[in-house]
PDB file of N, CA and C in Angstrom:
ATOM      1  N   UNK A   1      10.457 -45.087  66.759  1.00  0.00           N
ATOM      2  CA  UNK A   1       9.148 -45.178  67.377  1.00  0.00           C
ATOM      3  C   UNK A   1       8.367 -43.876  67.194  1.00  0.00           C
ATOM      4  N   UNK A   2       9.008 -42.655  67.209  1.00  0.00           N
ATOM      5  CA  UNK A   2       7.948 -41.612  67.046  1.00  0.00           C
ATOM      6  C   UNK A   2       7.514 -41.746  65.630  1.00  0.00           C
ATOM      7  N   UNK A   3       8.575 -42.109  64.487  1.00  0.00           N
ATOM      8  CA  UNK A   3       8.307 -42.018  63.428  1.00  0.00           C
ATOM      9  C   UNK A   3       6.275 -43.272  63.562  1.00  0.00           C
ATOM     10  N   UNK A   4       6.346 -44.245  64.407  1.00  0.00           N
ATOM     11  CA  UNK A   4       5.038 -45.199  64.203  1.00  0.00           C
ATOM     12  C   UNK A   4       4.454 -44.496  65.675  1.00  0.00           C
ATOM     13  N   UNK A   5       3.453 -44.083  65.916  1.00  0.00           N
ATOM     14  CA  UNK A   5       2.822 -43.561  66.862  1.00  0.00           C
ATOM     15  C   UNK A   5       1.829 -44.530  67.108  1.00  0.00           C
ATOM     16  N   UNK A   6       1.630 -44.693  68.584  1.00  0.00           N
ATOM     17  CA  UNK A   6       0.287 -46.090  69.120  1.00  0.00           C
ATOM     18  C   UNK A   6      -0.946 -45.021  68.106  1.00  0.00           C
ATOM     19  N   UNK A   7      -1.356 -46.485  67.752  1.00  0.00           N
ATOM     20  CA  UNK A   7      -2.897 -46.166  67.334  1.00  0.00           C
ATOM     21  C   UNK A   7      -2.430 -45.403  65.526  1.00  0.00           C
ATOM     22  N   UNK A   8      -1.632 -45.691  64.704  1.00  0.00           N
ATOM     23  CA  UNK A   8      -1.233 -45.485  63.345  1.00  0.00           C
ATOM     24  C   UNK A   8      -1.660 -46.229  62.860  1.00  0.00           C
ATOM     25  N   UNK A   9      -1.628 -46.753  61.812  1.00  0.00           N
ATOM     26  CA  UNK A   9      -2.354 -47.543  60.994  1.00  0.00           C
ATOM     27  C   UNK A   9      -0.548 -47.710  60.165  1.00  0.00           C
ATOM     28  N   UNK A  10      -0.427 -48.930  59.757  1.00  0.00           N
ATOM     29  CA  UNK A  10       0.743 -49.754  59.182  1.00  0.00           C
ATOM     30  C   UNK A  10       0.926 -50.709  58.334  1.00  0.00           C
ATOM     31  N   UNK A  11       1.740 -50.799  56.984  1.00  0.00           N
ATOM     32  CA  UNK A  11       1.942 -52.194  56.307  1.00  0.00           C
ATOM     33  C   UNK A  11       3.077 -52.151  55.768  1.00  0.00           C
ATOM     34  N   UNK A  12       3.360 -53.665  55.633  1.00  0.00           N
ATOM     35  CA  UNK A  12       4.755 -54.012  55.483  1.00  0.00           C
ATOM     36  C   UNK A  12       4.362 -55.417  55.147  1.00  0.00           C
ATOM     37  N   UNK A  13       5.753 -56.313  55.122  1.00  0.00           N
ATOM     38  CA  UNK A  13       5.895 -57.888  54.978  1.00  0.00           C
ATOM     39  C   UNK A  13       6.400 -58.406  55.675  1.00  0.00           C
ATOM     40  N   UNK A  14       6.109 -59.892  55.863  1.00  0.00           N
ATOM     41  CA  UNK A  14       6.257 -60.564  56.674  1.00  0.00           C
ATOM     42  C   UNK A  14       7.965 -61.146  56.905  1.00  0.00           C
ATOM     43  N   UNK A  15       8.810 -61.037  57.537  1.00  0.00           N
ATOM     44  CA  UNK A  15      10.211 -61.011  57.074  1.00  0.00           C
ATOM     45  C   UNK A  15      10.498 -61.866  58.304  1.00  0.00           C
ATOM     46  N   UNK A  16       9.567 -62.607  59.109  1.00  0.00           N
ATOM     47  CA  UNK A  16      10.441 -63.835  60.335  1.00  0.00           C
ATOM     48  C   UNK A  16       9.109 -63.910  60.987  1.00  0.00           C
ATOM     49  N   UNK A  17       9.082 -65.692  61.133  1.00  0.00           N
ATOM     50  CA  UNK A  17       7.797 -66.254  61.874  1.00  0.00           C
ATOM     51  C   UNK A  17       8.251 -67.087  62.386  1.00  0.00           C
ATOM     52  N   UNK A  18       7.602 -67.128  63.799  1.00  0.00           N
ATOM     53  CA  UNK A  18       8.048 -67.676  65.175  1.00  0.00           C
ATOM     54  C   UNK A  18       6.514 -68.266  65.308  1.00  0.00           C
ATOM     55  N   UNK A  19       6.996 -69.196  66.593  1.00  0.00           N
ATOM     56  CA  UNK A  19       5.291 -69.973  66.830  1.00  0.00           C
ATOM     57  C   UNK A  19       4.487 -68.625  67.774  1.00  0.00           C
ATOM     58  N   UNK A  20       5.296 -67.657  68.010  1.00  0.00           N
ATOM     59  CA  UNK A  20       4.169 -66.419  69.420  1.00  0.00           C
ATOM     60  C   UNK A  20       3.892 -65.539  68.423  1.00  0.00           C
ATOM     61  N   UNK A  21       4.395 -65.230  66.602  1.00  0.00           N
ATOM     62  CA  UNK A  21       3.905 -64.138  66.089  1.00  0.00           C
ATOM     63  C   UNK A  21       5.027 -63.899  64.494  1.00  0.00           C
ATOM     64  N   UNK A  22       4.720 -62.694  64.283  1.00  0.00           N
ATOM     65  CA  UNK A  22       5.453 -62.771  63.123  1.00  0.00           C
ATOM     66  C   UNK A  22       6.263 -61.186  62.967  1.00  0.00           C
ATOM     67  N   UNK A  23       7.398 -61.153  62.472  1.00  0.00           N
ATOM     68  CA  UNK A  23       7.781 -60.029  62.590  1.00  0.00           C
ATOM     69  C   UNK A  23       7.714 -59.603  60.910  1.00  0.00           C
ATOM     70  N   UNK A  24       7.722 -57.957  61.046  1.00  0.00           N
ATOM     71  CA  UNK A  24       7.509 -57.065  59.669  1.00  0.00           C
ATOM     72  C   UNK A  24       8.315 -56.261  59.732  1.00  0.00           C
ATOM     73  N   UNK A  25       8.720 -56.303  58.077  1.00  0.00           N
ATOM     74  CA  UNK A  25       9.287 -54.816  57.851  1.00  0.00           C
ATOM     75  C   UNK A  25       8.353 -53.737  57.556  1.00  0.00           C
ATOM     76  N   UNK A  26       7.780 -52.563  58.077  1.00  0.00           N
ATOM     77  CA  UNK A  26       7.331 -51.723  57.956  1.00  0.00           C
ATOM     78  C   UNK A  26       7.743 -51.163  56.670  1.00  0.00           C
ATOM     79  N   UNK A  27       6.529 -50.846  55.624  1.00  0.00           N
ATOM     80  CA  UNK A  27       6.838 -50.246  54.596  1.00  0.00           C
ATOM     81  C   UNK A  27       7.164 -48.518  54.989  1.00  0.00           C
ATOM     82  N   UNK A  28       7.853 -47.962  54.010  1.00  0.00           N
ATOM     83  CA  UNK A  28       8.296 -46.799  54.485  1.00  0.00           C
ATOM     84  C   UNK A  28       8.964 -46.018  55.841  1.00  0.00           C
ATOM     85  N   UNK A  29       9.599 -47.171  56.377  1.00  0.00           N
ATOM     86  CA  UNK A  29      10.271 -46.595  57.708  1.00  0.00           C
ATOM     87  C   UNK A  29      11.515 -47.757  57.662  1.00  0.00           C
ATOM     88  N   UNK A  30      12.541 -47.626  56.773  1.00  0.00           N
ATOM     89  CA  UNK A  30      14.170 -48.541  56.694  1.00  0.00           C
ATOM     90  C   UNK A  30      13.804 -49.188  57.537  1.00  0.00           C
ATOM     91  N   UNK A  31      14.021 -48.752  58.859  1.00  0.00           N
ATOM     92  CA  UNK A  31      14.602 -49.696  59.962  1.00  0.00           C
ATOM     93  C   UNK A  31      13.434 -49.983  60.532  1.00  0.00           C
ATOM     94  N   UNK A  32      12.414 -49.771  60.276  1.00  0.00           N
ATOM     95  CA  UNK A  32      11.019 -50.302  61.183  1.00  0.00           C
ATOM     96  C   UNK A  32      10.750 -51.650  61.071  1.00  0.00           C
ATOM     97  N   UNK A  33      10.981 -52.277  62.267  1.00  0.00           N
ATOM     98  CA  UNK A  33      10.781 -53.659  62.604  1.00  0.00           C
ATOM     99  C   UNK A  33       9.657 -53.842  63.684  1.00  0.00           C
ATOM    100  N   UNK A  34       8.641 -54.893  63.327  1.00  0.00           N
ATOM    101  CA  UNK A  34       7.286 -54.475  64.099  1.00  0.00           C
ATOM    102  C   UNK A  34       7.038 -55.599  64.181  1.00  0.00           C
ATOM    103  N   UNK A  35       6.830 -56.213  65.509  1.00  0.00           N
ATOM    104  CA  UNK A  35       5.796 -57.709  66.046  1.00  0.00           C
ATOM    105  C   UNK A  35       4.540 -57.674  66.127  1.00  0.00           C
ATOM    106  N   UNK A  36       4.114 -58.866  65.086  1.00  0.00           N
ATOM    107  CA  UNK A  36       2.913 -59.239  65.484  1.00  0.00           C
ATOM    108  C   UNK A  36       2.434 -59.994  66.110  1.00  0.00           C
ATOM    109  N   UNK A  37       2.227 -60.417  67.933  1.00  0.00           N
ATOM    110  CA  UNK A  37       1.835 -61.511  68.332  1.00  0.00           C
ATOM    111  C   UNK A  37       0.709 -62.079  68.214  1.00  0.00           C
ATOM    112  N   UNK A  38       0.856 -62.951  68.135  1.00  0.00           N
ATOM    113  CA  UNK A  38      -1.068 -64.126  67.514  1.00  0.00           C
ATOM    114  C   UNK A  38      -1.886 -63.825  68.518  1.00  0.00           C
ATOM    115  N   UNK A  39      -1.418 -63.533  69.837  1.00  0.00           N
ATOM    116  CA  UNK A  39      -2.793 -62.892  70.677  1.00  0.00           C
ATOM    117  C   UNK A  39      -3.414 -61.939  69.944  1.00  0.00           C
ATOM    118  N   UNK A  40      -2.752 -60.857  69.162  1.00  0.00           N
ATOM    119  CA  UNK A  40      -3.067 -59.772  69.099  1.00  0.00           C
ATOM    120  C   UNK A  40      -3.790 -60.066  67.381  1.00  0.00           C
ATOM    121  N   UNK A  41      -3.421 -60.870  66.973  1.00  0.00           N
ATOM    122  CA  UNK A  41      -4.585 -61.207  65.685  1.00  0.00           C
ATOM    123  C   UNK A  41      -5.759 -61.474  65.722  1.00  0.00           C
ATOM    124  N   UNK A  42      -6.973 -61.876  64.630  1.00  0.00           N
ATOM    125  CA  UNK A  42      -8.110 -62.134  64.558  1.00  0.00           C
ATOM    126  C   UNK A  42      -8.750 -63.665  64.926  1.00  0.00           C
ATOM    127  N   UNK A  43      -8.958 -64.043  65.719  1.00  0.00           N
ATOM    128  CA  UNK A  43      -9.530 -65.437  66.505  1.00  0.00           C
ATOM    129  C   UNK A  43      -9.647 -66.022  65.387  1.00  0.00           C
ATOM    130  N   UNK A  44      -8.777 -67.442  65.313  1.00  0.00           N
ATOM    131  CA  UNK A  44      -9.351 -68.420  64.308  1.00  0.00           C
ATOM    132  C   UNK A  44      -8.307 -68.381  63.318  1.00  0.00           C
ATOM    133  N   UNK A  45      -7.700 -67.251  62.928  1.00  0.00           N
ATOM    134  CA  UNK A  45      -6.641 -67.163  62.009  1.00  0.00           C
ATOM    135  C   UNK A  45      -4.989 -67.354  61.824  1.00  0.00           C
ATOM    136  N   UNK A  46      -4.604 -68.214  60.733  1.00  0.00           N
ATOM    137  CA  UNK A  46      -3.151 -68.544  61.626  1.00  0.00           C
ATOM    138  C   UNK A  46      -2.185 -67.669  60.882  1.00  0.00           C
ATOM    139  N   UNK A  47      -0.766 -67.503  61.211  1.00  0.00           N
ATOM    140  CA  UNK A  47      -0.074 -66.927  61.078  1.00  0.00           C
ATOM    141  C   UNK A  47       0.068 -66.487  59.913  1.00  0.00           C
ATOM    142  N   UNK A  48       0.563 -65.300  59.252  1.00  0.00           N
ATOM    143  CA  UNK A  48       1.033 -65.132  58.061  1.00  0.00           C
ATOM    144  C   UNK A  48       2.039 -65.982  57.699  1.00  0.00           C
ATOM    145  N   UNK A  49       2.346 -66.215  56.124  1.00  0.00           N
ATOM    146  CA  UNK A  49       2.811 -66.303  55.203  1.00  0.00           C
ATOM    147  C   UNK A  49       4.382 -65.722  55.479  1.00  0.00           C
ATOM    148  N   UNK A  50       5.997 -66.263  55.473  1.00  0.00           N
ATOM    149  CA  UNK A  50       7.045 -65.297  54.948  1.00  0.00           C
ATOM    150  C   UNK A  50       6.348 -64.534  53.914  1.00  0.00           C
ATOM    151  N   UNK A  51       6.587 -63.384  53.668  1.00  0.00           N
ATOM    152  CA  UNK A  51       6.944 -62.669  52.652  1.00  0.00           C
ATOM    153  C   UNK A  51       5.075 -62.231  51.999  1.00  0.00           C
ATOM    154  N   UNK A  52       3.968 -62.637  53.047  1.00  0.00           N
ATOM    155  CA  UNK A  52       3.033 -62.129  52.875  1.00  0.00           C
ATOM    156  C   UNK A  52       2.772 -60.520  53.021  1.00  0.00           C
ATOM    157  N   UNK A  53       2.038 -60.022  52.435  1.00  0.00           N
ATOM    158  CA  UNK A  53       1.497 -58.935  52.700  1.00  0.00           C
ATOM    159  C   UNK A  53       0.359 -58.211  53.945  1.00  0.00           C
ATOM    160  N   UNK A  54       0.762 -57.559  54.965  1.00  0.00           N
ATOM    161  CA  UNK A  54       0.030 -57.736  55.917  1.00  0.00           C
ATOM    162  C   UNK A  54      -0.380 -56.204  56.198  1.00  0.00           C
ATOM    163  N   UNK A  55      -1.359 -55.704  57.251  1.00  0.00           N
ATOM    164  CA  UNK A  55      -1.620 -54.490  57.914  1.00  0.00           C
ATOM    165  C   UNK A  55      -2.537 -54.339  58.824  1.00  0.00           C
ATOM    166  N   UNK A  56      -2.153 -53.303  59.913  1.00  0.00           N
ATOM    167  CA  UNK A  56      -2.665 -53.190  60.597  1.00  0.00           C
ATOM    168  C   UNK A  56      -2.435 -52.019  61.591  1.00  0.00           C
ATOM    169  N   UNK A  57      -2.635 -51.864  63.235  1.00  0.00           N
ATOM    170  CA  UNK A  57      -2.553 -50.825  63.775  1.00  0.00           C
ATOM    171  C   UNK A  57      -1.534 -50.945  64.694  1.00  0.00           C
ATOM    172  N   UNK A  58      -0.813 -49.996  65.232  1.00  0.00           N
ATOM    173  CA  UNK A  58       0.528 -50.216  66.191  1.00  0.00           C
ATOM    174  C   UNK A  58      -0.350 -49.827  67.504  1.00  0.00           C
ATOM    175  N   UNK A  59       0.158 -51.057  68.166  1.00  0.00           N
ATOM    176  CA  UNK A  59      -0.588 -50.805  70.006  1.00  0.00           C
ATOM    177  C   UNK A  59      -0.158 -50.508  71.240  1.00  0.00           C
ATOM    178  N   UNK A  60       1.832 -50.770  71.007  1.00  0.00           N
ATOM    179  CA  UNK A  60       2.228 -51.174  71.876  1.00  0.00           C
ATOM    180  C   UNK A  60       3.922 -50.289  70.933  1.00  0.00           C
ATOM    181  N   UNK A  61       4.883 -49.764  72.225  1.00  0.00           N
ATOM    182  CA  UNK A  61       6.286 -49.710  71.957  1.00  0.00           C
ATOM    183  C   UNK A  61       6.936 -50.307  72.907  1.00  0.00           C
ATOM    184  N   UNK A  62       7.645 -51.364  72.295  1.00  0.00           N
ATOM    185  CA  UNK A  62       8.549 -52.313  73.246  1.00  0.00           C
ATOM    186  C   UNK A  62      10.053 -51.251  73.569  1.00  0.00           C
ATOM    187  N   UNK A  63      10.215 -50.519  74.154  1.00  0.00           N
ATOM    188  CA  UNK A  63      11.624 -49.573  74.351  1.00  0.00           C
ATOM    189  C   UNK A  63      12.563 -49.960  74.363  1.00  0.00           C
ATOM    190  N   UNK A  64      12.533 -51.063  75.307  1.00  0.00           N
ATOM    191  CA  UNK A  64      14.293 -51.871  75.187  1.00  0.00           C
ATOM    192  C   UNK A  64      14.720 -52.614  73.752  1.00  0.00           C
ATOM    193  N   UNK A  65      13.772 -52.513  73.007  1.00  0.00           N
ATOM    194  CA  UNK A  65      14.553 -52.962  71.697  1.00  0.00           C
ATOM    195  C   UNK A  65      14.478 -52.325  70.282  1.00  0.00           C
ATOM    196  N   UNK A  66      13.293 -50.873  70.578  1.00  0.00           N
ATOM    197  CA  UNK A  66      13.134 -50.049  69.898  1.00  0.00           C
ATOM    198  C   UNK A  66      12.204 -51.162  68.538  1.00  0.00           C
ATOM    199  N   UNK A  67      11.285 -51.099  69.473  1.00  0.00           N
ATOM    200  CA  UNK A  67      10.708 -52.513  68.205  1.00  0.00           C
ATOM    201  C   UNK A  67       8.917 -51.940  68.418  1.00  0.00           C
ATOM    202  N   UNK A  68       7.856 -51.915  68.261  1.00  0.00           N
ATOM    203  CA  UNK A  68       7.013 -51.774  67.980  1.00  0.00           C
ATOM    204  C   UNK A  68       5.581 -52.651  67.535  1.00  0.00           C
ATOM    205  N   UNK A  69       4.767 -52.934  68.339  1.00  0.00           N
ATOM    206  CA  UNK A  69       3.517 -53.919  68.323  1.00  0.00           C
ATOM    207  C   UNK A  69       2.609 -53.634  67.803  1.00  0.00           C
ATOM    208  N   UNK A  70       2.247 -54.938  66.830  1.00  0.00           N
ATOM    209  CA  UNK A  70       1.112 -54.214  65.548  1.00  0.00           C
ATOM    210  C   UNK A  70       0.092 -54.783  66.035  1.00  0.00           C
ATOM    211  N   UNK A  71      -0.842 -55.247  66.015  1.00  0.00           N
ATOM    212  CA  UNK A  71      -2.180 -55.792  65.836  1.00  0.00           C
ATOM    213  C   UNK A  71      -2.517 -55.781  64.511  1.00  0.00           C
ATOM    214  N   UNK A  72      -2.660 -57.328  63.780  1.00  0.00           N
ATOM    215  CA  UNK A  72      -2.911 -57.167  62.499  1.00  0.00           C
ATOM    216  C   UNK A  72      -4.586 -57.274  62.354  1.00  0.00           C
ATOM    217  N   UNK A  73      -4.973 -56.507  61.356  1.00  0.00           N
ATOM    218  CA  UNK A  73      -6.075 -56.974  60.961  1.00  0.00           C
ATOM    219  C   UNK A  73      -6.626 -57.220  58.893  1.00  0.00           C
ATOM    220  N   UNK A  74      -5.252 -57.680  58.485  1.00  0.00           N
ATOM    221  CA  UNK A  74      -5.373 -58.138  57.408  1.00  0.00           C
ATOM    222  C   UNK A  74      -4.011 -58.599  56.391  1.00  0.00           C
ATOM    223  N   UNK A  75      -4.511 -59.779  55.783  1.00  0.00           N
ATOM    224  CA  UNK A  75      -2.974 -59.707  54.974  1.00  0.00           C
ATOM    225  C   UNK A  75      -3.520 -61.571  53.938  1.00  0.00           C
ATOM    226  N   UNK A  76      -2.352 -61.204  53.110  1.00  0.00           N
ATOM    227  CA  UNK A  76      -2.389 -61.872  51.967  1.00  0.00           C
ATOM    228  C   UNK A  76      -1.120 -62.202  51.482  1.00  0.00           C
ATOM    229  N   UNK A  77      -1.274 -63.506  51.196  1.00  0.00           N
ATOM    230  CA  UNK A  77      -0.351 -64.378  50.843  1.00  0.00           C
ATOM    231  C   UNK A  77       0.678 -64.446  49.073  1.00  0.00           C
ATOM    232  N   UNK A  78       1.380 -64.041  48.963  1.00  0.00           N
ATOM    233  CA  UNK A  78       1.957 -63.718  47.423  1.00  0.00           C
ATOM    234  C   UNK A  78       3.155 -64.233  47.139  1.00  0.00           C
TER     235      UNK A  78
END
């Protein structure tokens, strides 16, 4: 978590989608695993893609699981 600080800017891929959001591997941080919940996306837009390309800003550190909340605001399907 220090390595992603609230309010960073972040991208990675889409590596597990659930119906509340999608989880990422953070590019450049091994073990960085980061949720995106669909509240926290752009109105109107549905979930990423597995294995899409996504980014956005970290808002939130979940502690008990050492996991980290993105807010996406972009990504593409490949």
């Amino acid at each position: 978590m220090a390595a992603l600080p609230i309010g960073s800017r972040v991208a990675g891929r889409v590596v597990g989608r659930q119906p509340f959001g999608v989880f990422i591997r953070i590019d450049g941080v091994p073990s960085g695993i980061g949720l995106a919940e669909i509240l926290a996306m752009p109105h109107g837009m549905e979930l990423p893609a597995l294995g899409a390309a996504v980014a956005g800003r970290v808002i939130w550190h979940a502690d008990h699981n050492c996991q980290v909340k993105i807010k996406l605001d972009d990504w593409c399907s490949e």
